[in-house]
Every structure is written in C-alpha cells, then in structure tokens.
PDB file of N, CA and C in Angstrom:
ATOM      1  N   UNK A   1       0.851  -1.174   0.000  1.00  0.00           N
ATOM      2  CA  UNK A   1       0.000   0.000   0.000  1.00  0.00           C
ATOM      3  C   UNK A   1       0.890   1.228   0.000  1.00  0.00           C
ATOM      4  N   UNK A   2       0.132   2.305  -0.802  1.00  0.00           N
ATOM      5  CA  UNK A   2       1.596   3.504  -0.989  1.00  0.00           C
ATOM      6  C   UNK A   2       1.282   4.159   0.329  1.00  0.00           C
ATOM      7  N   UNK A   3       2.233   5.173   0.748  1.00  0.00           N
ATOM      8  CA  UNK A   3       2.019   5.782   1.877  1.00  0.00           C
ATOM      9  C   UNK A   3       0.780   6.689   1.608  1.00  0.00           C
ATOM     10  N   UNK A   4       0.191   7.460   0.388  1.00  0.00           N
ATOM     11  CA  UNK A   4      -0.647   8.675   0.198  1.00  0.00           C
ATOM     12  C   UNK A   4      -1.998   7.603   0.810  1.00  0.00           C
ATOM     13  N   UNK A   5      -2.192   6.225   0.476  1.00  0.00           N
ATOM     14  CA  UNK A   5      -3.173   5.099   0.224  1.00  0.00           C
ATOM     15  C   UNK A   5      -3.544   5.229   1.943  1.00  0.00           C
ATOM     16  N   UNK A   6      -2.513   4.552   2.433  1.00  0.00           N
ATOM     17  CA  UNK A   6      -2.060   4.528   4.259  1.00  0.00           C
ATOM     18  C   UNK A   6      -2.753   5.875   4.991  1.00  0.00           C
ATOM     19  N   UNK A   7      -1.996   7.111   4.278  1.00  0.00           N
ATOM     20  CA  UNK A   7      -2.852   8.122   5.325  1.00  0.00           C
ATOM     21  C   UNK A   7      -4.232   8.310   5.510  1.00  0.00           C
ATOM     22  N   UNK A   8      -4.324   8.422   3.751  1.00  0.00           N
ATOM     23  CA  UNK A   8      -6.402   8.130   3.680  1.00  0.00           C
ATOM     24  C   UNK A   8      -6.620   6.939   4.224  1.00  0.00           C
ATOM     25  N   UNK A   9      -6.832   6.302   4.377  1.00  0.00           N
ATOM     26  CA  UNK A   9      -6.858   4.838   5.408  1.00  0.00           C
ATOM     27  C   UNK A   9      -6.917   4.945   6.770  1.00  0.00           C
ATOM     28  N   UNK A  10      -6.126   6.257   7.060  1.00  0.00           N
ATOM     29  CA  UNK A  10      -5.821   6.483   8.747  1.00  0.00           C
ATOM     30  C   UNK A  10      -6.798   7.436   8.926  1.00  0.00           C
ATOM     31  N   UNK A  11      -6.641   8.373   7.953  1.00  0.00           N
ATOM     32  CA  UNK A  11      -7.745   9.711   7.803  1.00  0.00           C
ATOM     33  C   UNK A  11      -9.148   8.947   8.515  1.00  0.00           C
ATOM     34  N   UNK A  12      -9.456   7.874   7.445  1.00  0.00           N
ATOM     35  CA  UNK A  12     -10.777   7.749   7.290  1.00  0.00           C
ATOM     36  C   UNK A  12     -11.165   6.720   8.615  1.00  0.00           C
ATOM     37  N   UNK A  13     -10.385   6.003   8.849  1.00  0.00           N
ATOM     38  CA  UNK A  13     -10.235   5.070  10.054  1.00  0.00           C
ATOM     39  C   UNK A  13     -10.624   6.142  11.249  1.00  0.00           C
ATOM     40  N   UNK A  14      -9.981   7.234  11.331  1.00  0.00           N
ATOM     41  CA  UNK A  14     -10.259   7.904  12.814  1.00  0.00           C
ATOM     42  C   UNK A  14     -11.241   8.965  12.208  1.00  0.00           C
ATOM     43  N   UNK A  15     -11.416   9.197  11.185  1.00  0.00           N
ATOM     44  CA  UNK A  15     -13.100   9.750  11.361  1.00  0.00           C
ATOM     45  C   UNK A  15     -14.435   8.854  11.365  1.00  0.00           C
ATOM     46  N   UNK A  16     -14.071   7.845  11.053  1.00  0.00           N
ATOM     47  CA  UNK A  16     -14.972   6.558  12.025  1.00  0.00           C
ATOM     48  C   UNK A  16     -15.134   6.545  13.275  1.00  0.00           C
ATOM     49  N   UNK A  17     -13.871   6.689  14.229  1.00  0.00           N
ATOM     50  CA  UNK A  17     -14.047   6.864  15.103  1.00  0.00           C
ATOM     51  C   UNK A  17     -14.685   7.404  16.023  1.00  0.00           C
ATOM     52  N   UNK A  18     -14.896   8.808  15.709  1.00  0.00           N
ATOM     53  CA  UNK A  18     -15.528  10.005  15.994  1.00  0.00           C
ATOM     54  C   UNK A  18     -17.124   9.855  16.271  1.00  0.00           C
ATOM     55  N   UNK A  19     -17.671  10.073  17.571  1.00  0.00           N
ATOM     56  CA  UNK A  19     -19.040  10.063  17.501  1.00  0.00           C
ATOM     57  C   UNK A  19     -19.859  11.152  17.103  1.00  0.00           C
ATOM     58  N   UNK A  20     -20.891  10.878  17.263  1.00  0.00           N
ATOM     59  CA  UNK A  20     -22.052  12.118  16.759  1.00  0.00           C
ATOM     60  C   UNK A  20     -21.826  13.354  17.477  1.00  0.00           C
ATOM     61  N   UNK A  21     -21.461  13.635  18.328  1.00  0.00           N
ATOM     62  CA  UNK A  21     -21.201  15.187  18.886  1.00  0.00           C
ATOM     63  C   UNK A  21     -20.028  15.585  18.159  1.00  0.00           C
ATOM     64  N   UNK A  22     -19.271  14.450  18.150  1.00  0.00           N
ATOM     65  CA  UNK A  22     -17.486  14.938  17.924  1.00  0.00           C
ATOM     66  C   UNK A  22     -17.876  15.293  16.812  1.00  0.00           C
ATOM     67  N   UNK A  23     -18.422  14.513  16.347  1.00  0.00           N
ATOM     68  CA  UNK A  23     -18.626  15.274  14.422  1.00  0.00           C
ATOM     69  C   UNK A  23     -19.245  16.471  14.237  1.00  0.00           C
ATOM     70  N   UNK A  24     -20.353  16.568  14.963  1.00  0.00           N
ATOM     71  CA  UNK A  24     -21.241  17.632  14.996  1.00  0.00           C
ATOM     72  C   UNK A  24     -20.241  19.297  15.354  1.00  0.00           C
ATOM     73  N   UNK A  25     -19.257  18.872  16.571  1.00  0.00           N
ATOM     74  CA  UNK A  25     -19.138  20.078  16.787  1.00  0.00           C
ATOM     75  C   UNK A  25     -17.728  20.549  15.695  1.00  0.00           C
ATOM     76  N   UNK A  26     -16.891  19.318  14.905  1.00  0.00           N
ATOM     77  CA  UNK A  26     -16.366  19.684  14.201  1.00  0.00           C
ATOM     78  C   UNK A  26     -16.668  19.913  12.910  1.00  0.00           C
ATOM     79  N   UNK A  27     -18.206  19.732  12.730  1.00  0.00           N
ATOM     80  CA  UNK A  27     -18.745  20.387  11.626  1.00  0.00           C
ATOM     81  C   UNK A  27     -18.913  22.160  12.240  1.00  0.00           C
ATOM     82  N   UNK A  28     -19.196  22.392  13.236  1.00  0.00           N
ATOM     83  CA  UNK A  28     -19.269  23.559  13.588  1.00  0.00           C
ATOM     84  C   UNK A  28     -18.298  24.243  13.565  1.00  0.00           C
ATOM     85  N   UNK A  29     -16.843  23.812  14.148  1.00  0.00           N
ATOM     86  CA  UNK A  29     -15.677  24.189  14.012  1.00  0.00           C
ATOM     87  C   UNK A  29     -14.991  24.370  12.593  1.00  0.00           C
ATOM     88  N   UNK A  30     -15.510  23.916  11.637  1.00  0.00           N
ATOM     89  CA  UNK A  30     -15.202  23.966  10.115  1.00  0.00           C
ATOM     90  C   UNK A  30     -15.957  25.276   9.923  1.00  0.00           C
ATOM     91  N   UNK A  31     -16.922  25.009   9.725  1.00  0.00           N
ATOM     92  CA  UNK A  31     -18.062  26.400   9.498  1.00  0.00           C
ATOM     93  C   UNK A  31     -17.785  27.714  10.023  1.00  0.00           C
ATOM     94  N   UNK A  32     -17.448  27.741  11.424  1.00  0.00           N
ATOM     95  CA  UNK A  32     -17.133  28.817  12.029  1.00  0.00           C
ATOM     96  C   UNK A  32     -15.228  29.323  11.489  1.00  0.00           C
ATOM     97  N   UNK A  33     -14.528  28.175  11.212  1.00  0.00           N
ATOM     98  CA  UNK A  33     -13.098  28.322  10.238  1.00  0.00           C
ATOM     99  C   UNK A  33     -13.525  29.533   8.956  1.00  0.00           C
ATOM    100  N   UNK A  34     -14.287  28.780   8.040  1.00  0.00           N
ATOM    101  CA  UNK A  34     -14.307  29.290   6.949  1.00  0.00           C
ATOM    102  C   UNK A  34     -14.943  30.209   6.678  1.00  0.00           C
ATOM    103  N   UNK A  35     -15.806  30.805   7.840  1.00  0.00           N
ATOM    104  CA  UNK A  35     -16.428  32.155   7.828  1.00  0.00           C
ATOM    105  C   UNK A  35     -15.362  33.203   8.476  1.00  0.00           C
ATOM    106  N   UNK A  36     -14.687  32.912   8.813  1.00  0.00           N
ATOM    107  CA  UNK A  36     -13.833  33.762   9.224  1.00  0.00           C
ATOM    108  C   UNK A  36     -12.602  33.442   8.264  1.00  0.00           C
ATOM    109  N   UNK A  37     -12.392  32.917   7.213  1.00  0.00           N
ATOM    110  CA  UNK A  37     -11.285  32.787   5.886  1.00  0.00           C
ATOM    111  C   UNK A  37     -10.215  32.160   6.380  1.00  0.00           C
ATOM    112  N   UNK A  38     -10.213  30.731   7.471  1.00  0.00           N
ATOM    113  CA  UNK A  38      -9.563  30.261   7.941  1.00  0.00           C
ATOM    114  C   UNK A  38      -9.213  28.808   7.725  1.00  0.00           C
ATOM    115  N   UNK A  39      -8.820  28.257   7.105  1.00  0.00           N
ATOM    116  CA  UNK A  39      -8.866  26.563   7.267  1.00  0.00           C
ATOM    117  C   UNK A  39      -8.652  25.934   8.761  1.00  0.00           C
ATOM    118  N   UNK A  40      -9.816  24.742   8.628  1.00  0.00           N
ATOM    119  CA  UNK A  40     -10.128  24.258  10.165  1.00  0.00           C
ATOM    120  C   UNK A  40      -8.735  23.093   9.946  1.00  0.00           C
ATOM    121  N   UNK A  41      -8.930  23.437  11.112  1.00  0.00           N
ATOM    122  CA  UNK A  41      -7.487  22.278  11.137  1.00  0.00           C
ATOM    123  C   UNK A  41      -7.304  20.824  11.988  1.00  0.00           C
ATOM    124  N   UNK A  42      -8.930  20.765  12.568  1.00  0.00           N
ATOM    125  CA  UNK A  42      -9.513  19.740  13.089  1.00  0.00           C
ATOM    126  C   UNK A  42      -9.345  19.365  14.559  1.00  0.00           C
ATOM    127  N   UNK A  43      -9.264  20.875  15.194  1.00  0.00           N
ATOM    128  CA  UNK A  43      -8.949  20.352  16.753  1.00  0.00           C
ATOM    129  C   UNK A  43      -9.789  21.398  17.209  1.00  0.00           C
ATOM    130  N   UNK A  44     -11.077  22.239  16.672  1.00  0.00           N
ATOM    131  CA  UNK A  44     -11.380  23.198  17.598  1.00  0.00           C
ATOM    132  C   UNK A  44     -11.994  22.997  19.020  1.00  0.00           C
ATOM    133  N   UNK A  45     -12.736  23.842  19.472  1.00  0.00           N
ATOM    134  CA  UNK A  45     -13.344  23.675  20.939  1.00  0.00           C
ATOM    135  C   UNK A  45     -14.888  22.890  20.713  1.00  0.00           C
ATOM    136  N   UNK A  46     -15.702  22.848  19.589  1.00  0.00           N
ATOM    137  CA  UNK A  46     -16.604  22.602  19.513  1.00  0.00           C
ATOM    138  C   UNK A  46     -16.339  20.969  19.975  1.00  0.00           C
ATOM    139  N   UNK A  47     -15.605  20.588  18.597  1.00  0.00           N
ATOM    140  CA  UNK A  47     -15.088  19.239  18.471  1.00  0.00           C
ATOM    141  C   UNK A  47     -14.519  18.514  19.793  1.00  0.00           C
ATOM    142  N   UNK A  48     -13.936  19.264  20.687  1.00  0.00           N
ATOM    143  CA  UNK A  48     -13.602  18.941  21.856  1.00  0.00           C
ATOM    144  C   UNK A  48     -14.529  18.657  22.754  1.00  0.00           C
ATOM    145  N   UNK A  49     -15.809  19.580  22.803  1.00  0.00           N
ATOM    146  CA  UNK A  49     -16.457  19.567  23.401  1.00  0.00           C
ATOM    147  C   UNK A  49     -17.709  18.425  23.248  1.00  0.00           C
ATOM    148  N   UNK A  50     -17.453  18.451  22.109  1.00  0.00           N
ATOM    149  CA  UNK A  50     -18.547  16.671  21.224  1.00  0.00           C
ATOM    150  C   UNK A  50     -17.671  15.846  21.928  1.00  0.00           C
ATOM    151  N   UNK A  51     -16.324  15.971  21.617  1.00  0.00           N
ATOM    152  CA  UNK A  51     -15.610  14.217  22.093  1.00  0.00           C
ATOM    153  C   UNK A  51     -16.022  14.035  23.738  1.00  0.00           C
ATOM    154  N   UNK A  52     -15.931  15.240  24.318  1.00  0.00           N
ATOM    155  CA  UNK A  52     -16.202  14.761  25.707  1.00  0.00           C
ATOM    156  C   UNK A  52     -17.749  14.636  26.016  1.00  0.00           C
ATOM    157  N   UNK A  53     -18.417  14.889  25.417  1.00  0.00           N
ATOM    158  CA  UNK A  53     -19.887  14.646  25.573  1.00  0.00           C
ATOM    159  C   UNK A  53     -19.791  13.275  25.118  1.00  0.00           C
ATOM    160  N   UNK A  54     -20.015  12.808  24.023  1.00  0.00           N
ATOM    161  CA  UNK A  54     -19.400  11.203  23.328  1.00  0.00           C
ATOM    162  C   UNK A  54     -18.977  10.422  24.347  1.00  0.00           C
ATOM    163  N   UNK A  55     -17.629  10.806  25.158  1.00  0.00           N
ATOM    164  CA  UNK A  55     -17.530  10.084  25.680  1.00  0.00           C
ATOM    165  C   UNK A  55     -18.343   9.548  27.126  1.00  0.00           C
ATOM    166  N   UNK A  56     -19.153  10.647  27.689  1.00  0.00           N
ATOM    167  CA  UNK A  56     -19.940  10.426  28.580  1.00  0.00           C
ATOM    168  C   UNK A  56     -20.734  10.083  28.182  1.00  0.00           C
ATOM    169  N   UNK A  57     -21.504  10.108  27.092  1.00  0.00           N
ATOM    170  CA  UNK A  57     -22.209   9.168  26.893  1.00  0.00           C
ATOM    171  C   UNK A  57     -21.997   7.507  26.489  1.00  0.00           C
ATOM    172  N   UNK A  58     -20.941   7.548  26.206  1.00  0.00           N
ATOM    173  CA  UNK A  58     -20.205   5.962  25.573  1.00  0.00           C
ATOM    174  C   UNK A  58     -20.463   4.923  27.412  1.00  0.00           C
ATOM    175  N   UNK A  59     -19.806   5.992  28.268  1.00  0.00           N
ATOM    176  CA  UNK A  59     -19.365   5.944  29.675  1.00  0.00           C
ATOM    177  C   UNK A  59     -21.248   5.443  30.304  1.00  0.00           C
ATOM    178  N   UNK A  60     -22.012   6.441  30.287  1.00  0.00           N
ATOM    179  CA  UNK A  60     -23.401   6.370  30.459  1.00  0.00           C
ATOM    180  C   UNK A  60     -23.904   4.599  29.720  1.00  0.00           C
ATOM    181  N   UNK A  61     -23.335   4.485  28.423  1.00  0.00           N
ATOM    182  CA  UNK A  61     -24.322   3.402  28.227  1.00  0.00           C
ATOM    183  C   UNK A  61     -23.729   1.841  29.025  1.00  0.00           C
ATOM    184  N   UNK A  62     -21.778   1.990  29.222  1.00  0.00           N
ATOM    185  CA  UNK A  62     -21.585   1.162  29.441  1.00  0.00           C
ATOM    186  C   UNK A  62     -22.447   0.708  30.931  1.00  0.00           C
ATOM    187  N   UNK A  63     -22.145   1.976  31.495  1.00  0.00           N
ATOM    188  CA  UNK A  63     -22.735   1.509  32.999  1.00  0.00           C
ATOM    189  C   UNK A  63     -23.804   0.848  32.917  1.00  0.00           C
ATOM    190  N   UNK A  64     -24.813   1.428  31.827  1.00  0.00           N
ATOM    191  CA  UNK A  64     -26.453   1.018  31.847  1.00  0.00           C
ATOM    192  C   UNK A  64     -26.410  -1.066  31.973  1.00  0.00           C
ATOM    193  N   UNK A  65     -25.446  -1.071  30.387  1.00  0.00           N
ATOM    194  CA  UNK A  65     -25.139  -2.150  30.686  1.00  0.00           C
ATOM    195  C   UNK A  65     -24.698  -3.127  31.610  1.00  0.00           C
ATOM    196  N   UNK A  66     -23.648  -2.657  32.264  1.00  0.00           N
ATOM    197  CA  UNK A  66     -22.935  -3.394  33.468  1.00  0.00           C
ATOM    198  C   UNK A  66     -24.223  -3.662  34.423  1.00  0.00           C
ATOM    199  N   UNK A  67     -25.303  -2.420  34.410  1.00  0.00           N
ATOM    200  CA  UNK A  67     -26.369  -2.457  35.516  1.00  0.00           C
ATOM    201  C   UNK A  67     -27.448  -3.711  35.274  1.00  0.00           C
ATOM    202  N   UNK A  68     -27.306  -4.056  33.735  1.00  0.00           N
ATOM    203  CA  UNK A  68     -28.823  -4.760  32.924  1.00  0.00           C
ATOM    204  C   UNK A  68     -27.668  -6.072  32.917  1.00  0.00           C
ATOM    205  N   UNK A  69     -26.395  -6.088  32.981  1.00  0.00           N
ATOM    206  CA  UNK A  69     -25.686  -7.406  33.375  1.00  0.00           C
ATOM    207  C   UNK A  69     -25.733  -7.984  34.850  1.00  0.00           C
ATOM    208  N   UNK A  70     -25.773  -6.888  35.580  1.00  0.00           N
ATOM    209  CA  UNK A  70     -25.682  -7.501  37.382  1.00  0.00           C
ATOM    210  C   UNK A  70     -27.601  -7.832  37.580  1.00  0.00           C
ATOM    211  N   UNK A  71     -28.278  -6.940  37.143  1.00  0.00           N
ATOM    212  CA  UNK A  71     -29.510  -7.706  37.131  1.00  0.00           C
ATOM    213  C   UNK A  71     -29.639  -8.939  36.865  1.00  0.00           C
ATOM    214  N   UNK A  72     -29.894  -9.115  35.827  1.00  0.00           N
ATOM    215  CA  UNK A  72     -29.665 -10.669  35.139  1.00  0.00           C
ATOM    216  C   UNK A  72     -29.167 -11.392  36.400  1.00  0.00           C
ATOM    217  N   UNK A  73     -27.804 -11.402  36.605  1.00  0.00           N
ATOM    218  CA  UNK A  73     -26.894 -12.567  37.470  1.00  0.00           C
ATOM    219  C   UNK A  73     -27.887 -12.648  38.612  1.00  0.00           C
ATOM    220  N   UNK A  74     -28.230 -11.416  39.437  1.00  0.00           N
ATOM    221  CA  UNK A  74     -28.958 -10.848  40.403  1.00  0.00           C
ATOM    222  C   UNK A  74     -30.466 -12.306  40.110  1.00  0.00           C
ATOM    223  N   UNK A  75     -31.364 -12.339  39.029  1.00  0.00           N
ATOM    224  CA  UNK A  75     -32.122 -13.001  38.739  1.00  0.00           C
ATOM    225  C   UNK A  75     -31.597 -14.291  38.842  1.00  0.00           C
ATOM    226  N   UNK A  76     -30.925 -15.031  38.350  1.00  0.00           N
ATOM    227  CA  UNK A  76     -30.147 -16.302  38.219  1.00  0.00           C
ATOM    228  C   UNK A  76     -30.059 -16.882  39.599  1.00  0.00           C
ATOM    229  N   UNK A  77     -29.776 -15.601  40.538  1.00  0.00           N
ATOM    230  CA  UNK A  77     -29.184 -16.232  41.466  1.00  0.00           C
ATOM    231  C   UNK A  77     -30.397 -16.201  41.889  1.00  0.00           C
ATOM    232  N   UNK A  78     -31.557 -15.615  42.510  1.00  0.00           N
ATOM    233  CA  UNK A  78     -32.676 -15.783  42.605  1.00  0.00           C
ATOM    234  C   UNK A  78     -33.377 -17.111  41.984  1.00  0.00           C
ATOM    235  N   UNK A  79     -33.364 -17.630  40.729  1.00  0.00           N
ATOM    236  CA  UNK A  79     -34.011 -18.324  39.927  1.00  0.00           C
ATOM    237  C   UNK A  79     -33.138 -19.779  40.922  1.00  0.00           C
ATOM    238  N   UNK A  80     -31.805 -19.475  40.531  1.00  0.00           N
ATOM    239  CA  UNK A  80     -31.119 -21.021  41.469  1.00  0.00           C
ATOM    240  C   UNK A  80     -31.479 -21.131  42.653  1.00  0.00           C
ATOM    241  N   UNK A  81     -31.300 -20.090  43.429  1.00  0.00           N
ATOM    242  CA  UNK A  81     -31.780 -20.678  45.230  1.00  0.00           C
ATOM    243  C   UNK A  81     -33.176 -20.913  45.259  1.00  0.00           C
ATOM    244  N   UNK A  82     -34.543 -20.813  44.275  1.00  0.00           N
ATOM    245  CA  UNK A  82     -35.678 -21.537  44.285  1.00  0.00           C
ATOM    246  C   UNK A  82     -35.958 -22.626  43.876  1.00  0.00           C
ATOM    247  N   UNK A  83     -34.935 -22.945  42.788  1.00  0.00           N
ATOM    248  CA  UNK A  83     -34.590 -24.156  42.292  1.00  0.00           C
ATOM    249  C   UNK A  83     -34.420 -25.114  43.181  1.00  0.00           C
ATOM    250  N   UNK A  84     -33.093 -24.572  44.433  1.00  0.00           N
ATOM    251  CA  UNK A  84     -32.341 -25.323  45.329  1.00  0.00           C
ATOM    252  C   UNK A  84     -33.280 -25.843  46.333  1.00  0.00           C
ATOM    253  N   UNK A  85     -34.328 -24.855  47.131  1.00  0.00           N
ATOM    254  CA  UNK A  85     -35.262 -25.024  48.222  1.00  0.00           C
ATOM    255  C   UNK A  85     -36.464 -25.739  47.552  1.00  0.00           C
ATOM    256  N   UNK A  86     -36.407 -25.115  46.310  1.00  0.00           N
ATOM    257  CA  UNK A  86     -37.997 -26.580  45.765  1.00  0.00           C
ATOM    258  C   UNK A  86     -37.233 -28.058  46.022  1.00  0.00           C
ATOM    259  N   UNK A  87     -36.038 -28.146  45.138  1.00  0.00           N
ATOM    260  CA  UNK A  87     -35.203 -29.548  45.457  1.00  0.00           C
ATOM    261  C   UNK A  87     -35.082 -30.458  46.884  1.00  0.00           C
ATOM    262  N   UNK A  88     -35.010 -29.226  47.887  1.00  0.00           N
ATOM    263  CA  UNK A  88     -34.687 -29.511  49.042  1.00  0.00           C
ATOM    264  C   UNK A  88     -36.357 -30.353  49.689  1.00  0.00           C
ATOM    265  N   UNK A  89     -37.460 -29.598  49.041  1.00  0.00           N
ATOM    266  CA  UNK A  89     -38.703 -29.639  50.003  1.00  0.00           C
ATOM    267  C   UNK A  89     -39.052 -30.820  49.118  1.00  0.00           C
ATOM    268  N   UNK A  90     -38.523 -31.662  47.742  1.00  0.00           N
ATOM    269  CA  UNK A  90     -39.031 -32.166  47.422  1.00  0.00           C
ATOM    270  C   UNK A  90     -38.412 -33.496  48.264  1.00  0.00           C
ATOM    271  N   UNK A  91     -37.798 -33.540  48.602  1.00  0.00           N
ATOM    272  CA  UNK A  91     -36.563 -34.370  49.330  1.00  0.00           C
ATOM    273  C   UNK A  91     -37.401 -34.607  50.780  1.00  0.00           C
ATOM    274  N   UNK A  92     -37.747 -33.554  51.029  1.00  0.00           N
ATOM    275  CA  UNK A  92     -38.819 -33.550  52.787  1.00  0.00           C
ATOM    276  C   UNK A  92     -39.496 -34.288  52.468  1.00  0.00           C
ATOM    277  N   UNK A  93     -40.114 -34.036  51.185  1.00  0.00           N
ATOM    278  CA  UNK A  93     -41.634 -35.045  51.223  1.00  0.00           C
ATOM    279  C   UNK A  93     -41.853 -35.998  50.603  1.00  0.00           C
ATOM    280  N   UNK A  94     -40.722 -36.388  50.081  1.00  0.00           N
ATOM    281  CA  UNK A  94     -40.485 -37.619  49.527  1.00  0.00           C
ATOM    282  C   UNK A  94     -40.111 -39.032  51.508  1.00  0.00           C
ATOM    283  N   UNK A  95     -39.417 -38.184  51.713  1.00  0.00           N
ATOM    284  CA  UNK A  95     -39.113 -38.965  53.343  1.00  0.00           C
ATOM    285  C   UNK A  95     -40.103 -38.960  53.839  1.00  0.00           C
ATOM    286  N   UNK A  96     -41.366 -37.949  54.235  1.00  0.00           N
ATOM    287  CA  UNK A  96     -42.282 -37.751  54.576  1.00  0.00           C
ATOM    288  C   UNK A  96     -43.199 -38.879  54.321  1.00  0.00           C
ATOM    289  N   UNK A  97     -43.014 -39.085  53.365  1.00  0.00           N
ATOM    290  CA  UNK A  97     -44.037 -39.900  52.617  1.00  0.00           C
ATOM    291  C   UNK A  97     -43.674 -41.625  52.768  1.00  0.00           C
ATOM    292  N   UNK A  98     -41.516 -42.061  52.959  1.00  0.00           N
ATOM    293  CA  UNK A  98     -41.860 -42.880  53.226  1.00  0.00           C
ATOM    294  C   UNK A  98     -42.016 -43.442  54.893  1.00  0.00           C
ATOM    295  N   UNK A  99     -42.137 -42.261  55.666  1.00  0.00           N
ATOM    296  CA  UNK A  99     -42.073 -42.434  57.144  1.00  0.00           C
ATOM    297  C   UNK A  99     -43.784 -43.049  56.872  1.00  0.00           C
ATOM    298  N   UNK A 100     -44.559 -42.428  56.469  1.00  0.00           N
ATOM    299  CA  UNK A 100     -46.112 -42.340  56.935  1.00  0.00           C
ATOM    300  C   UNK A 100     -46.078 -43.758  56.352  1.00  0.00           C
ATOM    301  N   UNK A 101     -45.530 -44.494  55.002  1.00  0.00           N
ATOM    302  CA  UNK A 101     -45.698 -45.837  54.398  1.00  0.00           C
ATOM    303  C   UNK A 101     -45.235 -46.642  55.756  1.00  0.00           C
ATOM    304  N   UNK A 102     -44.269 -46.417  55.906  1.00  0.00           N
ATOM    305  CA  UNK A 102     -43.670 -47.552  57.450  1.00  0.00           C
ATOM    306  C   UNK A 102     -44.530 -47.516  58.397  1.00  0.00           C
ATOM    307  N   UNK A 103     -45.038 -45.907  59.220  1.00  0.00           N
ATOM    308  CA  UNK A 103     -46.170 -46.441  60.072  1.00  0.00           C
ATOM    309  C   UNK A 103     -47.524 -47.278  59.415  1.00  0.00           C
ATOM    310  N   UNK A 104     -47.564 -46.654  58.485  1.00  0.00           N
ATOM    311  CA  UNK A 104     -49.093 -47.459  57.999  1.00  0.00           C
ATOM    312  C   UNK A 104     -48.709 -49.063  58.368  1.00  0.00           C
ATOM    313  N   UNK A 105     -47.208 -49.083  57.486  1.00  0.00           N
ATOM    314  CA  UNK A 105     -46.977 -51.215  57.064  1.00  0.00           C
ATOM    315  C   UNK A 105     -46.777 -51.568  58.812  1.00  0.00           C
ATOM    316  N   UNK A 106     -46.474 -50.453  59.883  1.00  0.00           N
ATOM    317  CA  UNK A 106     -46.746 -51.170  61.612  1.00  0.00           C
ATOM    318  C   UNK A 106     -47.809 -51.439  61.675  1.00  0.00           C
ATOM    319  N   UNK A 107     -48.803 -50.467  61.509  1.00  0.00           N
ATOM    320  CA  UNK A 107     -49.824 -50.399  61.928  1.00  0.00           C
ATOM    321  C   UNK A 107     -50.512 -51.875  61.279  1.00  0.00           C
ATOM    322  N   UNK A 108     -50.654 -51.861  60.071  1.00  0.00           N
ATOM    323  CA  UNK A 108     -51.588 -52.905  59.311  1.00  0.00           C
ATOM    324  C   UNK A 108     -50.491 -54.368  59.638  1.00  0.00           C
ATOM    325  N   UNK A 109     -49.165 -54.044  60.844  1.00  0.00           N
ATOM    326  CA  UNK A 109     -48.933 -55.490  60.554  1.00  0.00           C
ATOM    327  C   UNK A 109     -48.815 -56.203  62.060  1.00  0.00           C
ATOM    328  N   UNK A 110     -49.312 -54.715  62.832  1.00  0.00           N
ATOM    329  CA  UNK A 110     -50.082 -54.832  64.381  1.00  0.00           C
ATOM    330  C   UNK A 110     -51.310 -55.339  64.495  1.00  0.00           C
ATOM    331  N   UNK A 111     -52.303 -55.539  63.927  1.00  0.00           N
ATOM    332  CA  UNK A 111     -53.206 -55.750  63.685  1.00  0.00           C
ATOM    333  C   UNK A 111     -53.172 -57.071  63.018  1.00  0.00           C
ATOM    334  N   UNK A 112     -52.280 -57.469  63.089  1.00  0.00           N
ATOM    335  CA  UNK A 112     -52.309 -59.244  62.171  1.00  0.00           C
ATOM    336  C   UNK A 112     -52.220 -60.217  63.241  1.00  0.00           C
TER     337      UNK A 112
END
C-alpha cells in the first residue's frame, strides 16, 4: 500500500471513530473556520467539546449495561436458590411420605 493510500486509510479510520457530537461540533468548528477565511485544522473547541460529551455518553451506556448485566446474574441467582429449596422440600416429602408408608406397614402389621 503507498504511503498517500495509508494516510487516507488512517484519515478515514479515525473519522470513524468520531461520535455524533465529535462530528457535529467539528462540523461547527469547520463552518465557524471558513467564515472567518480560515482553514479548520480539526482540533477546535466545539469538536472537543462533542468528544467529551461522546464520551460520557459511551461511559453512560456502558454503565447502563454493566447495571442490565448484574440484574440478570442478580435473577439467576434468585431463579437457582428456588430451584435449590424446591429440590430440598421435594426431598422432605419424599421422606415424609416414606415415614407415613412404614407407620401405615406397623400399623396394618399390628393388627395381624
């Protein structure tokens, strides 16, 4: 790849990067350049001020996530320890059931 190929490549790679404010305010920062007969040179305050909005919001969604991930687990673990105590009570009354068979088989073999 020639080097001119490489920079547009890099160019275009990190204006991908760039979120919707960052762009927004360096569309503003262009605009406000060339009304005043200036070439923007791609670092103004607008643009600065998008990237750090961007990034609080990038910051905002991860948390949301991390929050809609610990829920979930939060549920699971809920969902398993009812799992565990149904298991457990089924276990009671399964014994339950064969204690009452043994008195019955005394009883009906007291009576013989």
């Amino acid at each position: 790849m020639k080097p001119v190929h490489k920079m547009i490549a890099a160019t275009m790679l990190l204006a991908g990067c760039q979120g919707p404010a960052q762009q927004a305010g360096a569309a503003k920062d262009k605009a406000a350049a060339e009304a005043n007969g200036k070439t923007y040179d791609g670092d103004g305050p607008n643009e600065q001020i998008g990237e750090a909005k961007d990034r609080a919001a990038n910051a905002a969604e991860a948390a949301r996530k991390a929050e809609a991930r610990a829920i979930e687990k939060e549920r699971d673990v809920i969902r398993s320890e009812a799992e565990i105590k149904a298991e457990r009570l089924e276990q009671e009354a399964e014994a339950v059931r064969q204690a009452a068979e043994q008195r019955a088989d005394a009883v009906s073999g007291a009576s013989r």
